[in-house]
C-alpha atoms as a PDB file:
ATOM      1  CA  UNK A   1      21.662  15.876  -8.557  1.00  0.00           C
ATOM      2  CA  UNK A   2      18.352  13.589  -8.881  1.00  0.00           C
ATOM      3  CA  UNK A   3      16.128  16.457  -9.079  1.00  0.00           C
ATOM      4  CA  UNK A   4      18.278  18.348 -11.720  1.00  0.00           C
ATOM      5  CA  UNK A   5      18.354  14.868 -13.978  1.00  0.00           C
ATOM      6  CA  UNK A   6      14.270  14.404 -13.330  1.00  0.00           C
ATOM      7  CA  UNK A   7      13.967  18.330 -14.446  1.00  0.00           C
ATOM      8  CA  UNK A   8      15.864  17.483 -17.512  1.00  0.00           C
ATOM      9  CA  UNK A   9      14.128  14.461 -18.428  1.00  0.00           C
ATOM     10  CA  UNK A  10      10.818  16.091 -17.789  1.00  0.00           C
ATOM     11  CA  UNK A  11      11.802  18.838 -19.711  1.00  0.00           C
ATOM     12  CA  UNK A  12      12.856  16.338 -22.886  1.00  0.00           C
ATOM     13  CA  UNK A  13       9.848  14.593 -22.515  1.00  0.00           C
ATOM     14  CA  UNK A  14       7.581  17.697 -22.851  1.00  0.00           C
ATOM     15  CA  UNK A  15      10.044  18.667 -26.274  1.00  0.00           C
ATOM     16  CA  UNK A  16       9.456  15.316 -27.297  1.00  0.00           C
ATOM     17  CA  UNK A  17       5.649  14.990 -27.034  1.00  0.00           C
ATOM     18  CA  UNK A  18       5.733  18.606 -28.794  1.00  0.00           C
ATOM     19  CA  UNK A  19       7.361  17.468 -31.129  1.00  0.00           C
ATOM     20  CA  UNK A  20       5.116  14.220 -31.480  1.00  0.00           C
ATOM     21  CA  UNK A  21       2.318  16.375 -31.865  1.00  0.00           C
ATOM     22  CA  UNK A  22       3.412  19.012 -34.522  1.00  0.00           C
ATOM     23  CA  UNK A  23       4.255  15.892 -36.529  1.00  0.00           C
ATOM     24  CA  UNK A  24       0.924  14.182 -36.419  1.00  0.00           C
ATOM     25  CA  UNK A  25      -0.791  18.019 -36.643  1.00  0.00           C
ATOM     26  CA  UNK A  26       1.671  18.305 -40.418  1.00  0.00           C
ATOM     27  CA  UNK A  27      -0.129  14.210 -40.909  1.00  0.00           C
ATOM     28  CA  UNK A  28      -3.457  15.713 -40.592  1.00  0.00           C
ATOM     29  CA  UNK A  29      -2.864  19.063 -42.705  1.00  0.00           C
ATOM     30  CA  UNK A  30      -0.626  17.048 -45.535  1.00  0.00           C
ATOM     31  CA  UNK A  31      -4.467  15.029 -45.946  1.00  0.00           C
ATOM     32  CA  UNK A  32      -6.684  18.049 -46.099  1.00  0.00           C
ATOM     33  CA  UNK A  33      -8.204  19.506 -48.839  1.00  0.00           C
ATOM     34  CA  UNK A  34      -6.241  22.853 -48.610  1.00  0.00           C
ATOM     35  CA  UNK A  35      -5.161  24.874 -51.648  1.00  0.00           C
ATOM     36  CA  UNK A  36      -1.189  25.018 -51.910  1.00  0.00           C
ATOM     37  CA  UNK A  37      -0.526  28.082 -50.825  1.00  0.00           C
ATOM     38  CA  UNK A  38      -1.527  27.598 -47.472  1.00  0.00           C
ATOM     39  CA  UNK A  39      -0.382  23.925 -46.776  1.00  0.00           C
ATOM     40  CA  UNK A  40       3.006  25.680 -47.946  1.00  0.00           C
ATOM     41  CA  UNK A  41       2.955  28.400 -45.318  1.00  0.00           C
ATOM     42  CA  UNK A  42       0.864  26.058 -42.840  1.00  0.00           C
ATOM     43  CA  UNK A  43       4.203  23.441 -43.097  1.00  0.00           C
ATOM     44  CA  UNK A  44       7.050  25.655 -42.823  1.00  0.00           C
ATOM     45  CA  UNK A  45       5.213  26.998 -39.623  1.00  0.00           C
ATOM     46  CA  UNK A  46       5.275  23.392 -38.457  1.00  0.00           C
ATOM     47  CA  UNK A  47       8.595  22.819 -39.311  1.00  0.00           C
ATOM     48  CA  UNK A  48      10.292  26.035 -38.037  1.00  0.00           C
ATOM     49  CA  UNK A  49       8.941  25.501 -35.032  1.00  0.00           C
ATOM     50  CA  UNK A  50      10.316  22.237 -35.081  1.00  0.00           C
ATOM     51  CA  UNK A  51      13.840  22.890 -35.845  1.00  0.00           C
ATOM     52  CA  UNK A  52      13.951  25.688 -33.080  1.00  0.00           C
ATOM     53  CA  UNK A  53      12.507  23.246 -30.427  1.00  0.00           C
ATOM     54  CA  UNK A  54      15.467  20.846 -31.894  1.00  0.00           C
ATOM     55  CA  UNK A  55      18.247  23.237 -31.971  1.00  0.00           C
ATOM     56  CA  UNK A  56      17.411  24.410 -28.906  1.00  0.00           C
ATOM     57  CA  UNK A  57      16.613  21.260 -26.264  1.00  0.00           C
ATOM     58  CA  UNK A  58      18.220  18.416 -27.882  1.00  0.00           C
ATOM     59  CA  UNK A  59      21.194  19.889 -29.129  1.00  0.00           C
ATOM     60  CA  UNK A  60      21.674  21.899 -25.718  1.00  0.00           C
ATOM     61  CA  UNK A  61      21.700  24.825 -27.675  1.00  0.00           C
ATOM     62  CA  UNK A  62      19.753  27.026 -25.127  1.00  0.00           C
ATOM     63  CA  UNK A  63      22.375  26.685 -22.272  1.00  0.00           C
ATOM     64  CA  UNK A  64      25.106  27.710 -25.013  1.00  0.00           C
ATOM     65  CA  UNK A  65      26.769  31.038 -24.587  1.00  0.00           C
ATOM     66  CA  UNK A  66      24.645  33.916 -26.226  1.00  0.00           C
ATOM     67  CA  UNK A  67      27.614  34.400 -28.438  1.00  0.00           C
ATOM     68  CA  UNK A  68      27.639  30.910 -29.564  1.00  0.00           C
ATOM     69  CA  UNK A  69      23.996  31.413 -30.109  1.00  0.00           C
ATOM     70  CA  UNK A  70      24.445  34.231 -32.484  1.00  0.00           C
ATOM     71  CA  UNK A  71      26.730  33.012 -34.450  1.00  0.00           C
ATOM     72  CA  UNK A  72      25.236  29.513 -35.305  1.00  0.00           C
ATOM     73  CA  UNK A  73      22.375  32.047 -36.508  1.00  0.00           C
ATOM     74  CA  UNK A  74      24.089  34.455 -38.482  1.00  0.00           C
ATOM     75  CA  UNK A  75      26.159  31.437 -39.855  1.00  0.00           C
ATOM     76  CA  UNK A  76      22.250  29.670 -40.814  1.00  0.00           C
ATOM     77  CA  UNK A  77      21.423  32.856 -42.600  1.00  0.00           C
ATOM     78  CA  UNK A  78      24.064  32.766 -44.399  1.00  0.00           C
ATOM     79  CA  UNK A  79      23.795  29.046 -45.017  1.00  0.00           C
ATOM     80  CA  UNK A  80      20.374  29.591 -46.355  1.00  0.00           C
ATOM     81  CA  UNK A  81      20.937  33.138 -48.192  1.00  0.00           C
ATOM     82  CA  UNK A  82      24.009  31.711 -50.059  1.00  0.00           C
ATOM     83  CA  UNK A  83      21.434  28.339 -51.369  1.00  0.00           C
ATOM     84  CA  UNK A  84      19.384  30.772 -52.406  1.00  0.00           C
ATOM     85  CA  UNK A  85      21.508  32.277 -54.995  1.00  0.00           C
ATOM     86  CA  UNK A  86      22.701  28.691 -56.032  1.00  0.00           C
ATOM     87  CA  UNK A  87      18.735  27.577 -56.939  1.00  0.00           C
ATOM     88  CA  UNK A  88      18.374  30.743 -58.675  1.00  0.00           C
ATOM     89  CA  UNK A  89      20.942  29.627 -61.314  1.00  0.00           C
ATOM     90  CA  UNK A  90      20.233  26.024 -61.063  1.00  0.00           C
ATOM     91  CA  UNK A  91      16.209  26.727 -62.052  1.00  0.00           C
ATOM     92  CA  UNK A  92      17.306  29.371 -64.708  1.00  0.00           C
ATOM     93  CA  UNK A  93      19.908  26.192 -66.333  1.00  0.00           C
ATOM     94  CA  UNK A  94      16.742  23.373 -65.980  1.00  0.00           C
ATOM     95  CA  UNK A  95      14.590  25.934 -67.725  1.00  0.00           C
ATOM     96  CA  UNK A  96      17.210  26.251 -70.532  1.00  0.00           C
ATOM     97  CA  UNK A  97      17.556  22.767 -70.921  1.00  0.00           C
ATOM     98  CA  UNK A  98      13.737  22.643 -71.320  1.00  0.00           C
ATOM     99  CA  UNK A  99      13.504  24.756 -73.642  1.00  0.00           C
ATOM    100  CA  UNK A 100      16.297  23.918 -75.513  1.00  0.00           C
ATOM    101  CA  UNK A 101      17.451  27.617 -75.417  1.00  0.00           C
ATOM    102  CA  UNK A 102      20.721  29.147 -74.168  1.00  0.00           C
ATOM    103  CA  UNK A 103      21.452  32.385 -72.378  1.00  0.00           C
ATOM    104  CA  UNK A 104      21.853  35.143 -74.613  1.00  0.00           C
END
């Protein structure tokens, strides 16, 4: 039982200091001279690698059934697909409020 608990913990720790590290790596890149294109892509690298080391060690996801696994992905996707369609409209009503214009 102690050596499963020190696995665990060592295995926590090494998410955490990952974790540590992409954080002060997105520190350094938000402070560079980069053009916005790439700190864009260069930031969502950092933090989808972050959420999938979070989903997957400290929410336990990882020793979850694969089924479970599948569906908290499929149900993200379509979390994320359905937001899309939602900022579409929302950007085309805060352009017609701009421009004091109205759909047609």
């Amino acid at each position: 039982m102690a050596t499963t608990q020190r696995t665990g913990i060592k295995k926590h720790i090494a998410v955490y200091a990952a974790l540590l590290l992409i954080t002060g790596l997105q520190f350094l890149v938000g402070y560079r001279k980069i053009e916005g294109g790439q700190m864009v892509v260069r930031m969502l690298t950092f933090g989808v690698i972050e959420g999938i080391l979070i989903v997957l060690f400290m929410m336990n996801l990882s020793s979850e059934k694969r089924n479970f696994f599948k569906f908290v992905a499929y149900f993200m996707l379509f979390v994320l697909a359905a937001m899309n369609w939602i900022w579409t409209d929302s950007f085309r009503l805060l352009l017609f409020r701009i421009t004091n214009t109205g759909p047609s």
